[in-house]
C-alpha atoms as a PDB file:
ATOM      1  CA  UNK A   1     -59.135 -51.398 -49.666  1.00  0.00           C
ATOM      2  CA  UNK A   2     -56.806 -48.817 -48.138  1.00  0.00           C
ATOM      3  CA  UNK A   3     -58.080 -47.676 -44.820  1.00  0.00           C
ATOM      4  CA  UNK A   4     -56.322 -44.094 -42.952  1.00  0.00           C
ATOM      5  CA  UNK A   5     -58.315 -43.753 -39.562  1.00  0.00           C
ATOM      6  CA  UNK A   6     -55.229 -41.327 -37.957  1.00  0.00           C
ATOM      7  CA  UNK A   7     -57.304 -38.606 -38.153  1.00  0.00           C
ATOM      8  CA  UNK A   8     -60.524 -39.350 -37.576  1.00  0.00           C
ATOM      9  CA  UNK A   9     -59.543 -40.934 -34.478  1.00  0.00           C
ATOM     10  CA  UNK A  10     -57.253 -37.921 -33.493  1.00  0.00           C
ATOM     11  CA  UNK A  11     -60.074 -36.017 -33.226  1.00  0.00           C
ATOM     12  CA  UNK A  12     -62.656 -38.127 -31.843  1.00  0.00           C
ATOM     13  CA  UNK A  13     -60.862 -39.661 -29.059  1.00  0.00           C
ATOM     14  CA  UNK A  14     -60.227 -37.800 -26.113  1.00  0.00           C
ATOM     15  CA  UNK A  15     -56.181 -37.665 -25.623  1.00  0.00           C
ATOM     16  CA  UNK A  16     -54.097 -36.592 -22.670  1.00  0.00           C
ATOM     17  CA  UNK A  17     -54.548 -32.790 -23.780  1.00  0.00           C
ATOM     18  CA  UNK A  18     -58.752 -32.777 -22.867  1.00  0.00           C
ATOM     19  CA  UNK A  19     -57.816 -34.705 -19.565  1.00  0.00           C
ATOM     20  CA  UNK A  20     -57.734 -33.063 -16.379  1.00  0.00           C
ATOM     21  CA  UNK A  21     -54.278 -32.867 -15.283  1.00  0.00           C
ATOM     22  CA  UNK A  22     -54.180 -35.239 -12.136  1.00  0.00           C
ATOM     23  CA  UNK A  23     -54.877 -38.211 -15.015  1.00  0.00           C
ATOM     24  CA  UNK A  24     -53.336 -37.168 -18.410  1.00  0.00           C
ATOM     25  CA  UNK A  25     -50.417 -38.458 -17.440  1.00  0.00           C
ATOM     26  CA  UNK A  26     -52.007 -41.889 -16.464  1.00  0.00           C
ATOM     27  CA  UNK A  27     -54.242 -42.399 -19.443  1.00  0.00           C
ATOM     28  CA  UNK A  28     -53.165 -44.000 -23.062  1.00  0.00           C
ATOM     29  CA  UNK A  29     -54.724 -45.809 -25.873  1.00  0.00           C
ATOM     30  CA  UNK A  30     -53.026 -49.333 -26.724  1.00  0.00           C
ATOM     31  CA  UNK A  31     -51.760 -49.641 -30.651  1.00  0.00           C
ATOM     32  CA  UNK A  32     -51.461 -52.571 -31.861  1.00  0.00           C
ATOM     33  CA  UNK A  33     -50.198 -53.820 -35.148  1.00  0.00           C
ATOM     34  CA  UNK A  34     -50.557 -57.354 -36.642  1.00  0.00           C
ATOM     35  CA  UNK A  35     -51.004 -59.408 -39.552  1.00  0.00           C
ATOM     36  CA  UNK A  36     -54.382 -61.651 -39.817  1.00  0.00           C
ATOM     37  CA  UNK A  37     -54.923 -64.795 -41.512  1.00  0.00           C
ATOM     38  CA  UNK A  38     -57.460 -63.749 -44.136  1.00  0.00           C
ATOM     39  CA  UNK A  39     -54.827 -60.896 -45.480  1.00  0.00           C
ATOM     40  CA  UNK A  40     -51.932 -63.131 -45.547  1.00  0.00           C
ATOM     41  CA  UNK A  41     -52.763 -66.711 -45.720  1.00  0.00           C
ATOM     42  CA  UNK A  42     -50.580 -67.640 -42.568  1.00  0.00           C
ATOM     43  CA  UNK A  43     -50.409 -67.521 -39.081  1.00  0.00           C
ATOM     44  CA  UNK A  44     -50.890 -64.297 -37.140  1.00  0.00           C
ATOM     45  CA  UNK A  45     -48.212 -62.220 -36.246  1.00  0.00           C
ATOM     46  CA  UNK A  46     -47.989 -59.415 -33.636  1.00  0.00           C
ATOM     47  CA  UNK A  47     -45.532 -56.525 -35.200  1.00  0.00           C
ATOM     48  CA  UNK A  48     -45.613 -54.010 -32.088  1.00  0.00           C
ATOM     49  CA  UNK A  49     -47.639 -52.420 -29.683  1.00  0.00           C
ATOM     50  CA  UNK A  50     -47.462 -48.730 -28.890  1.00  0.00           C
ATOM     51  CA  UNK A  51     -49.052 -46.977 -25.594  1.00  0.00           C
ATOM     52  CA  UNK A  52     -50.421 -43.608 -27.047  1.00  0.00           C
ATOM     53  CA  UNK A  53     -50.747 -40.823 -24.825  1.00  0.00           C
ATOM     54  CA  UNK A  54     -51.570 -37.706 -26.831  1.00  0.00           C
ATOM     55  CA  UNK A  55     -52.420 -36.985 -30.649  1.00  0.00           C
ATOM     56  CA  UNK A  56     -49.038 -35.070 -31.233  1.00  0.00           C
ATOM     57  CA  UNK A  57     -47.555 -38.766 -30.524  1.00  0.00           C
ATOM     58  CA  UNK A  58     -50.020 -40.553 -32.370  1.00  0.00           C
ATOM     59  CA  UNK A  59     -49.808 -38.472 -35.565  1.00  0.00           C
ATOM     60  CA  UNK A  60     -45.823 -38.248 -35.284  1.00  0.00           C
ATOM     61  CA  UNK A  61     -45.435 -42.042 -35.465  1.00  0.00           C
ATOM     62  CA  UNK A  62     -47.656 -42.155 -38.226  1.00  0.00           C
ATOM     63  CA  UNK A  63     -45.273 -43.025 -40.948  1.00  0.00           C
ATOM     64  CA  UNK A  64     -43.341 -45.465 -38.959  1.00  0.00           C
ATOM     65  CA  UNK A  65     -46.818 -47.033 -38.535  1.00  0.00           C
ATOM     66  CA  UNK A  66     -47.920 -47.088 -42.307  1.00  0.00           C
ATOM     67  CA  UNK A  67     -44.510 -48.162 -43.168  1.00  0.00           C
ATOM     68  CA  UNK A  68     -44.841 -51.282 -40.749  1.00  0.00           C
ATOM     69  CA  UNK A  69     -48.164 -52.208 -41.991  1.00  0.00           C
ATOM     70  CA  UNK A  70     -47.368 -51.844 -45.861  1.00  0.00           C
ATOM     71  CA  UNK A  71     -44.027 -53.837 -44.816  1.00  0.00           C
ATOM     72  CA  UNK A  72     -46.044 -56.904 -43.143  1.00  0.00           C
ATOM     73  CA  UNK A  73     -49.488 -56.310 -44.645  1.00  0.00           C
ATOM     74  CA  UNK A  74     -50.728 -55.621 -41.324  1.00  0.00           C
ATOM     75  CA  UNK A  75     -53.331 -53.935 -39.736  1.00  0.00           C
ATOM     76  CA  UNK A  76     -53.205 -51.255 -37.115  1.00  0.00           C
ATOM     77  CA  UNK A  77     -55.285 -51.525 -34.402  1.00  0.00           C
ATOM     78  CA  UNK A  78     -56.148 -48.678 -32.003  1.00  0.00           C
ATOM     79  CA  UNK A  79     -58.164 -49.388 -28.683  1.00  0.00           C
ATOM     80  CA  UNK A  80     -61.308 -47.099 -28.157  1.00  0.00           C
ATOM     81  CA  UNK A  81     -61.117 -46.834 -23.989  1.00  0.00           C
ATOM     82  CA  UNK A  82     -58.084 -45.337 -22.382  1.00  0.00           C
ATOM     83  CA  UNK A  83     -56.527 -47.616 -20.175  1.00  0.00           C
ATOM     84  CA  UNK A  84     -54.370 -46.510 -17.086  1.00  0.00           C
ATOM     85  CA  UNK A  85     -50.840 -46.837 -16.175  1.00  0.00           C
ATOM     86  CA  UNK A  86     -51.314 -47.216 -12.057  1.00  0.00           C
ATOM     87  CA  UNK A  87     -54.477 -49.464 -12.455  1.00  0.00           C
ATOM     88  CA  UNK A  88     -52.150 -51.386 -14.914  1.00  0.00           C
ATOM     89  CA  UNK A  89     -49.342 -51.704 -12.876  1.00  0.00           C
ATOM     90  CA  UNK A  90     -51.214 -53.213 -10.073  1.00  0.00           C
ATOM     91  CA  UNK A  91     -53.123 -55.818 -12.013  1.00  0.00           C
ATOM     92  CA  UNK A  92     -49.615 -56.988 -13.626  1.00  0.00           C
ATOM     93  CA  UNK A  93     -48.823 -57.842 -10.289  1.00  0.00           C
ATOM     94  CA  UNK A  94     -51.976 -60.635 -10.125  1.00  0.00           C
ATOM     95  CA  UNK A  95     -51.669 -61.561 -13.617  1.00  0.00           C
ATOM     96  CA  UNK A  96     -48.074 -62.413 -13.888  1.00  0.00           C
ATOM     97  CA  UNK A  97     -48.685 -64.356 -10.065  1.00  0.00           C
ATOM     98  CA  UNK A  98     -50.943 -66.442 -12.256  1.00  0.00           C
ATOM     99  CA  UNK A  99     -48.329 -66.947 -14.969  1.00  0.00           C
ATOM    100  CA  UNK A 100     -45.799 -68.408 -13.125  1.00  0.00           C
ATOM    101  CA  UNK A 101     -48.378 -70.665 -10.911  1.00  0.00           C
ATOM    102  CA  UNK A 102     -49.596 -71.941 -13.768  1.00  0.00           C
ATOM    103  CA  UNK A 103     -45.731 -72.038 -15.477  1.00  0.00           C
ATOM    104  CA  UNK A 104     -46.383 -69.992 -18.154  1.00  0.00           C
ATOM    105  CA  UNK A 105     -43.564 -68.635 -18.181  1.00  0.00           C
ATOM    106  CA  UNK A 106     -43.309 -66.839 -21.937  1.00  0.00           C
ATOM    107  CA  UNK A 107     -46.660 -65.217 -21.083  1.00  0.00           C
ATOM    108  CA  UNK A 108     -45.036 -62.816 -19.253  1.00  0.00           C
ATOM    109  CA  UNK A 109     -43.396 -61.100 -22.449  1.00  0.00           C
ATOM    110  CA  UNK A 110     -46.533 -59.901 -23.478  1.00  0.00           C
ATOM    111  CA  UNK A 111     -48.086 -59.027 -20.054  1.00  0.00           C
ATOM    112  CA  UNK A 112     -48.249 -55.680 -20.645  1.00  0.00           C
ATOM    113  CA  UNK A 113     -49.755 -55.681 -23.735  1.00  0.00           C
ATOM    114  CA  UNK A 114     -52.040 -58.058 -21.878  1.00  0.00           C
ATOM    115  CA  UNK A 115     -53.434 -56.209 -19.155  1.00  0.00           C
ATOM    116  CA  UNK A 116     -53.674 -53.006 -21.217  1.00  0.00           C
ATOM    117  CA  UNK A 117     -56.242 -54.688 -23.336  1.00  0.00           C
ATOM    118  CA  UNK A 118     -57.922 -56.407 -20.424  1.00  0.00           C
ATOM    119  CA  UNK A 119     -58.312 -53.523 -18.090  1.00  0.00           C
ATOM    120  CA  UNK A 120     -59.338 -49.883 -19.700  1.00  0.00           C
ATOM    121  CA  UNK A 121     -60.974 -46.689 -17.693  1.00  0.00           C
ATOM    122  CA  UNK A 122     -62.521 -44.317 -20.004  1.00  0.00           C
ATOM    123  CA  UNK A 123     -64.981 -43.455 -17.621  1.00  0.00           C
ATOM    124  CA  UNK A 124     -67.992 -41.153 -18.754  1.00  0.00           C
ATOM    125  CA  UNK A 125     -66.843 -41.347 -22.610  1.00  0.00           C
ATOM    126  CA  UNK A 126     -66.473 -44.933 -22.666  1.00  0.00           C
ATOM    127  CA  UNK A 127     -66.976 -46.304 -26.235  1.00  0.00           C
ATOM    128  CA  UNK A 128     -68.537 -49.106 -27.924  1.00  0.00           C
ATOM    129  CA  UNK A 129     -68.348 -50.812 -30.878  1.00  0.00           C
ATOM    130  CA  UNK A 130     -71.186 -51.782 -33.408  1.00  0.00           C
ATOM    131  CA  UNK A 131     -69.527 -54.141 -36.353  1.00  0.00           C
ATOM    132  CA  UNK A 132     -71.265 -53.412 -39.429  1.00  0.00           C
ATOM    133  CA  UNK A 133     -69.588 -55.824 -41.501  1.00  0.00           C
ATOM    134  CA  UNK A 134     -70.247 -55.006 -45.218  1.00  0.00           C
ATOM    135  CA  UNK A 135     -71.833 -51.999 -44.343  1.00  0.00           C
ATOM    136  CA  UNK A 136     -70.174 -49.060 -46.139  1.00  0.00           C
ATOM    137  CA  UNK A 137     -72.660 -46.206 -46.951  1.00  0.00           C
ATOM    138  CA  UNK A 138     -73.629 -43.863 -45.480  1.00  0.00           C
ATOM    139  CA  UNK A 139     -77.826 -45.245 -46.711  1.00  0.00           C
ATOM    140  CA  UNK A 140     -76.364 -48.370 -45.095  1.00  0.00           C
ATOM    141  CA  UNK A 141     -75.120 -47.140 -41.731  1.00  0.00           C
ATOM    142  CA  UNK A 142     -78.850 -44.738 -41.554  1.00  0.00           C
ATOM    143  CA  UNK A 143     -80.657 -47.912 -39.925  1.00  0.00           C
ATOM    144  CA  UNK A 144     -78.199 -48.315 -37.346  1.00  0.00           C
ATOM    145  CA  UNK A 145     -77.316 -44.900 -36.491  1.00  0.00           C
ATOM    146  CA  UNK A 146     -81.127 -43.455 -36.297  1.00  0.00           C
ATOM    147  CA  UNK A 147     -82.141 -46.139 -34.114  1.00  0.00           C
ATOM    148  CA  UNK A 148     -79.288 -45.766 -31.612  1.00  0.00           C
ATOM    149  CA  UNK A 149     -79.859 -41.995 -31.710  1.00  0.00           C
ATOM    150  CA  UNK A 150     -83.330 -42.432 -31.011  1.00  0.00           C
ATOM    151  CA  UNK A 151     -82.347 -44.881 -27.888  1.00  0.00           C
ATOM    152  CA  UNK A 152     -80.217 -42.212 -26.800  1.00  0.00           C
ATOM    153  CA  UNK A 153     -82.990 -39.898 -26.616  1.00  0.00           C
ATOM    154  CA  UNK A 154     -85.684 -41.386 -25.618  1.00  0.00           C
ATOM    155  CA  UNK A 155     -83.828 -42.227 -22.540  1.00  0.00           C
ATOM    156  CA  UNK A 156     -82.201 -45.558 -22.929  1.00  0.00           C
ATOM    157  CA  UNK A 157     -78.931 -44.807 -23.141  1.00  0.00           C
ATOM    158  CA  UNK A 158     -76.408 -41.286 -22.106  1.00  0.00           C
ATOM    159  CA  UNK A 159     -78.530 -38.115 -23.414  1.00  0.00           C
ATOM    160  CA  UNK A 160     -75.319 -36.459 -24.918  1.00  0.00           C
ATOM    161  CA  UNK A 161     -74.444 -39.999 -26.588  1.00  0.00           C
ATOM    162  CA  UNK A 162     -72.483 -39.429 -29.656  1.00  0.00           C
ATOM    163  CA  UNK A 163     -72.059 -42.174 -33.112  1.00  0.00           C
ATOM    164  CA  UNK A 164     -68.305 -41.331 -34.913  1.00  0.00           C
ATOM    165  CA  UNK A 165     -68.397 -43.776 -38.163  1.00  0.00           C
ATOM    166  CA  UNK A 166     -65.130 -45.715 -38.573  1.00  0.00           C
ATOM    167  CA  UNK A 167     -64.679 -47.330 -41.951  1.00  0.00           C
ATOM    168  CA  UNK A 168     -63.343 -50.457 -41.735  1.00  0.00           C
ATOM    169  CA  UNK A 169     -61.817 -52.946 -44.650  1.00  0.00           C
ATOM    170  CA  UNK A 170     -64.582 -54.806 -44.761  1.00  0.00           C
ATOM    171  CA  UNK A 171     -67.278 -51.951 -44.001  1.00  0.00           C
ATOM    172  CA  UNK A 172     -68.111 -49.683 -40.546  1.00  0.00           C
ATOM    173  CA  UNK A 173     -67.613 -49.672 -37.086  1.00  0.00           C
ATOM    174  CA  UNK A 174     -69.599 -47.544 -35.317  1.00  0.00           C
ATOM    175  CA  UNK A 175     -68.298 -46.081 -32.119  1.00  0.00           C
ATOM    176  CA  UNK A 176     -70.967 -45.230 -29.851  1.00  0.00           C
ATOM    177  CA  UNK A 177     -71.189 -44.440 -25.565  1.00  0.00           C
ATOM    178  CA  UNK A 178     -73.249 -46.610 -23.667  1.00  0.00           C
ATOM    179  CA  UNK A 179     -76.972 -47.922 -24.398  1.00  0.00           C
ATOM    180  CA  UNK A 180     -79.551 -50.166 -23.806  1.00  0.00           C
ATOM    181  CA  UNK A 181     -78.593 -52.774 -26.384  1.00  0.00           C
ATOM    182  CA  UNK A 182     -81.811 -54.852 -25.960  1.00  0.00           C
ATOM    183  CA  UNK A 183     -84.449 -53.319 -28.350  1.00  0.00           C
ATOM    184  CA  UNK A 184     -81.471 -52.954 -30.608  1.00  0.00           C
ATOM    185  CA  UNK A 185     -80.567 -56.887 -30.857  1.00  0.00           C
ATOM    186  CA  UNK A 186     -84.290 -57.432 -31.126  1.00  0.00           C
ATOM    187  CA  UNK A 187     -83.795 -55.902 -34.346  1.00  0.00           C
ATOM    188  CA  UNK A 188     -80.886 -56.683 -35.562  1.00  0.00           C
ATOM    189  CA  UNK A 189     -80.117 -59.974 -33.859  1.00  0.00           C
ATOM    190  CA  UNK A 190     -76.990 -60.766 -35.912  1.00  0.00           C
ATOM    191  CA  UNK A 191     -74.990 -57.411 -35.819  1.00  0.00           C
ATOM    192  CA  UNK A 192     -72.319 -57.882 -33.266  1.00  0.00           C
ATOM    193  CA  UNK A 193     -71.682 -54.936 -30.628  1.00  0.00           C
ATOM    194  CA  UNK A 194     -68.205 -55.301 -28.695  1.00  0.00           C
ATOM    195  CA  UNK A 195     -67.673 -53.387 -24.888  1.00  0.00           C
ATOM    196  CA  UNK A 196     -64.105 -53.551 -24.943  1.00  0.00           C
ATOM    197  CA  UNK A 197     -62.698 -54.086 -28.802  1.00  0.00           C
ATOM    198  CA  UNK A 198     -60.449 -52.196 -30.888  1.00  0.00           C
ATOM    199  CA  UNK A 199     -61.525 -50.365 -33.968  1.00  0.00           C
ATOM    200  CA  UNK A 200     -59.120 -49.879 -37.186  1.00  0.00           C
ATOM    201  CA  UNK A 201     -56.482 -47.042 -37.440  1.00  0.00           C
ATOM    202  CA  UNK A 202     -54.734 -47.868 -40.449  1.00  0.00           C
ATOM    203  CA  UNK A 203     -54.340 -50.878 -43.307  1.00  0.00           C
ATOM    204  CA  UNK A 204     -52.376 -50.454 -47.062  1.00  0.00           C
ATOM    205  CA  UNK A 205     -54.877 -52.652 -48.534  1.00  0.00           C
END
């Protein structure tokens, strides 16, 4: 199943042109593109990682991006909190003191993408991510989304909480700002909802 997320998620996401100037210029979203197991049959393999400031740069390396995944029969992966350039700089510092403590020394090739991942500061539109596996209609996704709605306003969660419906391979991710997850897992006990995960931007299928 082809999935094209580039632009939904260009205009869902808030880039460096709806930041306040002091911080656009600190703030990017983490791409990152890589094969999986269950689409190839081997081992995973990180392709490349991009740090995406704005939508003009997102939608301009588009094609390079398709072209990659079709190439490798990857998937492109785009994170759904901004992380921060400073705050990542100064954590690299710890993290690669750790590295070569523990004499890990190859870890520090991928310490950026590392602590980009690890450390994100989207602030008041910080996203999270409901995995509805095999959920793909929009009389699927109606349970989910009018209960979360409904924690939203009866005061469990932000009052001007929004739900932007990703379609995924294998079915939906919803992206949704904060809420008080614990009525919700009473529920729906198995249905997985991820702080701090990436949601999908592109796959060929």
């Amino acid at each position: 199943m082809r999935v094209d997320n580039f632009d939904l998620i260009a205009h869902s996401l808030l880039f460096s042109e709806d930041l306040a100037p002091e911080i656009a210029g600190d703030r990017f979203y983490m791409v990152q593109i890589m094969t999986r197991t269950k689409d190839t049959g081997e081992k995973p393999r990180h392709i490349r990682t991009l740090f995406v400031e704005s939508r003009e740069y997102l939608l301009f390396h588009k094609d390079m991006i398709v072209k990659l995944c079709e190439m490798f029969n990857a998937r492109a992966y785009i994170s759904v909190n901004r992380s921060s350039y400073k705050t990542g700089a100064l954590k690299m510092l710890k993290e690669l003191a750790d590295i070569l403590e523990n004499g890990n020394y190859k870890g520090v090739l991928s310490l950026p993408e590392t602590v980009a991942g690890k450390y994100t500061c989207a602030g008041s539109d910080k996203k999270w991510v409901v995995d509805l596996d095999g959920v793909t209609t929009d009389e699927g996704r109606w349970p989910y989304i009018d209960f979360i709605m409904n924690e939203y306003n009866e005061g469990r969660g932000k009052p001007n909480g929004e739900i932007i419906v990703v379609p995924t391979p294998n079915g939906s991710h919803l992206l949704v700002t904060p809420f008080d997850v614990r009525n919700f897992k009473k529920r729906w006990p198995d249905i997985d909802i991820h702080k701090d995960n990436p949601t999908v931007l592109y796959y060929g299928g």
